[in-house]
Protein backbone atom coordinates (compact mmCIF):
# COMPACT_ATOMS: atom_id res chain seq x y z
CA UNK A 1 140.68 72.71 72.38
CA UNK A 2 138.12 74.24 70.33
CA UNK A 3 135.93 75.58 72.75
CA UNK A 4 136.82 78.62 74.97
CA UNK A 5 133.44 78.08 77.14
CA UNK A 6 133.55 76.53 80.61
CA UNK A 7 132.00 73.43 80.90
CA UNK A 8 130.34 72.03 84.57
CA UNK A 9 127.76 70.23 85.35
CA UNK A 10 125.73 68.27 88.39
CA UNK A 11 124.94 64.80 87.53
CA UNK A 12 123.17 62.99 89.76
CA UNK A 13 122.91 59.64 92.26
CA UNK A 14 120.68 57.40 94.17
CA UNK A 15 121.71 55.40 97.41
CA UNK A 16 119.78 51.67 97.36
CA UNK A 17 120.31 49.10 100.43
CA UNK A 18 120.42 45.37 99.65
CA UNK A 19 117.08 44.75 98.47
CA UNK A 20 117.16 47.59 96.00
CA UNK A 21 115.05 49.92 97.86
CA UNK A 22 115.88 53.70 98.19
CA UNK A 23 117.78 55.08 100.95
CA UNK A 24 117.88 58.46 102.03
CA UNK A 25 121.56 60.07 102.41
CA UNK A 26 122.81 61.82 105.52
CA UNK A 27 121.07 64.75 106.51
CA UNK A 28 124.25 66.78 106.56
CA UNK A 29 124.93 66.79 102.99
CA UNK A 30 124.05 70.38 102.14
CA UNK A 31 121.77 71.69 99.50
CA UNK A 32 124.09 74.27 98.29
CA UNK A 33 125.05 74.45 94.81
CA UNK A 34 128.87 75.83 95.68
CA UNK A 35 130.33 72.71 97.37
CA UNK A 36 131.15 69.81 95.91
CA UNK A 37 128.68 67.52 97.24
CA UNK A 38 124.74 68.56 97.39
CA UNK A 39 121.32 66.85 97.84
CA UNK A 40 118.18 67.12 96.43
CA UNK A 41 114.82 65.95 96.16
CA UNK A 42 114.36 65.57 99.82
CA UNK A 43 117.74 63.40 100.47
CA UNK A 44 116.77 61.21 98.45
CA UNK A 45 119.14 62.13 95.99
CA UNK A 46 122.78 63.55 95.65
CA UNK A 47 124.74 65.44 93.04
CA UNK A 48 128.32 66.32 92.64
CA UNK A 49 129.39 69.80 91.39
CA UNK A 50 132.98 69.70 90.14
CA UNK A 51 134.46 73.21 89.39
CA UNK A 52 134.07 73.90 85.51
CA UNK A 53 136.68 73.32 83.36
CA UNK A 54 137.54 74.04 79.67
CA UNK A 55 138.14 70.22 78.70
CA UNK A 56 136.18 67.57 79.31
CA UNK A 57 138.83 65.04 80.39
CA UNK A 58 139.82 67.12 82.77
CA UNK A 59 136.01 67.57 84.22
CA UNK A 60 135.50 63.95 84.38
CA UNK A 61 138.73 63.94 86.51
CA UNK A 62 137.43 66.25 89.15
CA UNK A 63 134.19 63.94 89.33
CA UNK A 64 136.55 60.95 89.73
CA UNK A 65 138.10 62.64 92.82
CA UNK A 66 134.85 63.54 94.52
CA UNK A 67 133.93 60.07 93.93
CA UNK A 68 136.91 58.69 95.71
CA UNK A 69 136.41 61.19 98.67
CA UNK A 70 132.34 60.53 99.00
CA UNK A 71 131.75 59.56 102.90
CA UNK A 72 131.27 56.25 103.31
CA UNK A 73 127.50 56.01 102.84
CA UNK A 74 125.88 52.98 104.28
CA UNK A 75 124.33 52.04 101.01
CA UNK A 76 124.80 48.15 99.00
CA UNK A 77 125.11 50.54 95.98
CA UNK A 78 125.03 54.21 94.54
CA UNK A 79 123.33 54.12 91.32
CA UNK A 80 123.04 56.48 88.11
CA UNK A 81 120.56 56.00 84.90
CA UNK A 82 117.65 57.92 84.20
CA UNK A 83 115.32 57.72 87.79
CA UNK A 84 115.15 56.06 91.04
CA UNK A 85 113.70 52.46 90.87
CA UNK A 86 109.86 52.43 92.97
CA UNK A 87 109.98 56.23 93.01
CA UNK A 88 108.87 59.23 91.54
CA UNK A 89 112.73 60.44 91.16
CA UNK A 90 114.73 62.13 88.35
CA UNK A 91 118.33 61.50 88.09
CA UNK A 92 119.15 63.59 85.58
CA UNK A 93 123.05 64.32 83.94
CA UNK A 94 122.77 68.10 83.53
CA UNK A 95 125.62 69.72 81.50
CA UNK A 96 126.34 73.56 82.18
CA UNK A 97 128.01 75.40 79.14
CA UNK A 98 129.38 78.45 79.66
CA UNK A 99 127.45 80.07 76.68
CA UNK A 100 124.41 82.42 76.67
CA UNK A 101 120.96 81.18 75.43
CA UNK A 102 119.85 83.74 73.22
CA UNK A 103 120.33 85.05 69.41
CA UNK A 104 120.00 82.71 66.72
CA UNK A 105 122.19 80.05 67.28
CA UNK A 106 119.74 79.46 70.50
CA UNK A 107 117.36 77.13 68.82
CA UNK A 108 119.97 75.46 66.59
CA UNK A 109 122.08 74.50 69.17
CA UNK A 110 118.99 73.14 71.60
CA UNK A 111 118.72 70.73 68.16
CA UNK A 112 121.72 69.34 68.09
CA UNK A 113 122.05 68.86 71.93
CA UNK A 114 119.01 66.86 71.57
CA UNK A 115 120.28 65.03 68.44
CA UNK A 116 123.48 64.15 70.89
CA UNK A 117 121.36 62.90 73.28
CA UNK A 118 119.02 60.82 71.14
CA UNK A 119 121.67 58.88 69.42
CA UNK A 120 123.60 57.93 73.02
CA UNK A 121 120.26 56.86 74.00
CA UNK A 122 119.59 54.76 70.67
CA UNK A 123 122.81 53.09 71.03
CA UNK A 124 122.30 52.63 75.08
CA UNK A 125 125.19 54.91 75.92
CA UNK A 126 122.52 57.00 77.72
CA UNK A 127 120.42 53.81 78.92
CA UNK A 128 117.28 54.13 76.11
CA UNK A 129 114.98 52.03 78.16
CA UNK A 130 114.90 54.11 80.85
CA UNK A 131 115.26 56.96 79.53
CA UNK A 132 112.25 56.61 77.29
CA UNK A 133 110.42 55.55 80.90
CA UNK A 134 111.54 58.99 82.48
CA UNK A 135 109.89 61.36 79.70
CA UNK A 136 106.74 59.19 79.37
CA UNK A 137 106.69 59.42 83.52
CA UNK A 138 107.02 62.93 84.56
CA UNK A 139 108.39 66.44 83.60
CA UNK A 140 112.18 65.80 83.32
CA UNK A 141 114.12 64.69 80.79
CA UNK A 142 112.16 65.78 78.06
CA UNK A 143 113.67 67.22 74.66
CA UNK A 144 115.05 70.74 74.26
CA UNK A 145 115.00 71.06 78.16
CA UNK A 146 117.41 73.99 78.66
CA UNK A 147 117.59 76.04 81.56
CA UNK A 148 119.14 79.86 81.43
CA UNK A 149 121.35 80.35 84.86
CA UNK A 150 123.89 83.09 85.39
CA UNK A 151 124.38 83.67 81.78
CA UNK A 152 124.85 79.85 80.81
CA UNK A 153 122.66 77.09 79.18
CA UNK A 154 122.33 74.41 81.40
CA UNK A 155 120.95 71.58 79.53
CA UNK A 156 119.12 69.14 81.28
CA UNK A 157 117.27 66.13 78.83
CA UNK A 158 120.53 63.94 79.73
CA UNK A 159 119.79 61.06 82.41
CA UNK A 160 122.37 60.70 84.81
CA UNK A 161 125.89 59.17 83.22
CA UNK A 162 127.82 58.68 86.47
CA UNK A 163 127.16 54.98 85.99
CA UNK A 164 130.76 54.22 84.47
CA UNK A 165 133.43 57.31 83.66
CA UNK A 166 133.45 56.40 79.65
CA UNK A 167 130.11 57.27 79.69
CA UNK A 168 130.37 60.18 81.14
CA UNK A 169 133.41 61.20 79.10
CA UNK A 170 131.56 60.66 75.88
CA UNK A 171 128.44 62.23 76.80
CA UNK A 172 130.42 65.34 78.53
CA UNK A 173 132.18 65.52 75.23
CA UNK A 174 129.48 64.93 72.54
CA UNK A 175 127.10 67.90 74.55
CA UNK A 176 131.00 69.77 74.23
CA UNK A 177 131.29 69.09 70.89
CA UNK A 178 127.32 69.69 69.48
CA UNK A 179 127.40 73.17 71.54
CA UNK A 180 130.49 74.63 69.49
CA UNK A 181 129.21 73.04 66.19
CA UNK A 182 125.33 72.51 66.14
CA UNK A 183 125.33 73.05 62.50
CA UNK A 184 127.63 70.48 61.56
CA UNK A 185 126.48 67.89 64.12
CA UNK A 186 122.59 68.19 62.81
CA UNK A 187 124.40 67.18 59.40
CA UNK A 188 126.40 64.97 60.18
CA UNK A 189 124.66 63.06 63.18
CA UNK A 190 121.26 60.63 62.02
CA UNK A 191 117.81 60.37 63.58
CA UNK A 192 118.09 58.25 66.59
CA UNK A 193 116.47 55.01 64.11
CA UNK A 194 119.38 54.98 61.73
CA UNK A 195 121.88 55.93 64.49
CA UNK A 196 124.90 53.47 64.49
CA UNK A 197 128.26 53.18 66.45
CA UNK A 198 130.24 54.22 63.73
CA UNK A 199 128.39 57.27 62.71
CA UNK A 200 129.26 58.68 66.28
CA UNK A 201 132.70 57.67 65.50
CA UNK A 202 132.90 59.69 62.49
CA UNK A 203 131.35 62.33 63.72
CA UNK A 204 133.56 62.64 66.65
CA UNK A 205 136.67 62.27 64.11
CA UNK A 206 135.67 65.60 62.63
CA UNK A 207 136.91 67.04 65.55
CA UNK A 208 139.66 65.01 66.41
CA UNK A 209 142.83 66.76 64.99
CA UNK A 210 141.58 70.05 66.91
CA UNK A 211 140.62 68.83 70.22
CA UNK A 212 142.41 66.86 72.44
CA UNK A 213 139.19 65.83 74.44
CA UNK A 214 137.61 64.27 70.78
CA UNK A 215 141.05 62.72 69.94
CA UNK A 216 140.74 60.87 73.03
CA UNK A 217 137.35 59.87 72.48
CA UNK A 218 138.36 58.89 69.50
CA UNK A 219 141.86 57.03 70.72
CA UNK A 220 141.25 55.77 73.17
CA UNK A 221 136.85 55.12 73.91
CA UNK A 222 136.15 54.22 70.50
CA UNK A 223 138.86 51.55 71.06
CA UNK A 224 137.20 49.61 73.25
CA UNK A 225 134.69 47.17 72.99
CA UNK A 226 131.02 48.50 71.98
CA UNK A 227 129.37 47.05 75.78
CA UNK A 228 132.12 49.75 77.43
CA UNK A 229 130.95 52.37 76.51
CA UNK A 230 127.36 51.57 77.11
CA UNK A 231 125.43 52.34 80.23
CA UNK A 232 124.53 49.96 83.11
CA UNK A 233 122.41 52.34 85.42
CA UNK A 234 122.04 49.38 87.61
CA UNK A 235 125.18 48.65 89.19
CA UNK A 236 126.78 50.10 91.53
CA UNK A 237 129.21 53.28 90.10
CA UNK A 238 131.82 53.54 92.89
CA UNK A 239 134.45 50.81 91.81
CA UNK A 240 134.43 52.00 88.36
CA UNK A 241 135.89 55.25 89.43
CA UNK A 242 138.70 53.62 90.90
CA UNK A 243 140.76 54.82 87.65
CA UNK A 244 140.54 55.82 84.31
CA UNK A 245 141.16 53.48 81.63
CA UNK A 246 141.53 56.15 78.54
């Protein structure tokens, strides 16, 4: 891999019942940051916290296990995207990187996380609607939002991509990918107007014979049809963790 920084993160999820309202989640998940399954925003939200890991694939692998082992909430659905539906709710995909924010690279790399994030959402791999809807609607999810903690940049402009595990592979990947190399990826990546499916490609491809987390992207996501690897915040995420197909 080309990195050597951890990478972690603590994406997040909304229970609904039947009629899509918003449930709250058992009072006795904790709020603690250092287990695997927290809450926030008053129960009304939960967020996983798989231990950090070097490669991607192997990240979105831990997330697929505490998905598997979630207690058996009494919810029609758990749902991802950018917010809760009828509430005043972030769900937000943050990415940890185990880098420092400061010296000059600090504002270069903010850039081209944001450039990332703006083409997944102009080609709905982050959904763009909502998305859009989350910045115009509160404080979160706005550009450049980074976060010092413990010596790492959390970055935190990314709705939540639990919604289907290619999507959260890619986007784990491409925030991976623009952190080691902002300077390339603001050169090589378009404004979010002229972005395009096989720009991204491309893009990833630079990195492919170095990293085995872009080669898969590359061999195995970019294989696919165009509609897998775009977001559906609306359905239910649970059966699509069930195994991964790259």
């Amino acid at each position: 891999m080309l990195n050597k920084f951890l990478i972690g993160c603590d994406p997040e999820f909304a229970g609904l019942d039947a009629t899509g309202n918003t449930l709250r989640f058992a009072a006795g998940i904790p709020h603690e940051t250092d287990r695997e399954l927290g809450s926030d925003h008053g129960g009304y939200v939960a967020e996983l916290h798989p231990t950090p890991h070097h490669g991607t694939y192997m990240l979105v692998k831990k997330l697929q296990r505490i998905i598997q082992s979630l207690p058996a909430f009494q919810v029609a659905k758990l749902r991802a995207g950018a917010f809760i539906p009828g509430r005043p709710i972030s769900l937000g995909g943050h990415i940890h990187l185990d880098i420092p924010h400061v010296g000059e690279e600090r504002r270069l790399r903010a850039d081209a996380l944001d450039l990332v994030t703006q083409n997944l959402e102009a080609l709905d791999i982050l959904p763009k609607r909502e998305s859009e809807q989350r910045r115009a609607n509160g404080d979160y999810g706005y550009l450049g939002d980074i976060r010092t903690d413990k010596g790492r940049t959390e970055y935190r402009t990314m709705a939540s991509w639990l919604d289907r595990p290619e999507v959260a592979m890619l986007c784990l990947t491409a925030a991976k990918l623009a952190a080691f190399d902002p300077i390339n990826t603001c050169n090589d990546l378009k404004t979010p107007a002229a972005a395009s499916f096989l720009i991204l490609k491309h893009w990833f491809e630079r990195y492919r014979a170095h990293d085995c987390n872009a080669k898969r992207v590359v061999d195995k996501l970019f294989q696919k049809p165009q509609r897998e690897l775009q977001s559906t915040p609306g359905e239910d995420f649970r059966d699509k963790w069930r195994q991964l197909a790259f």
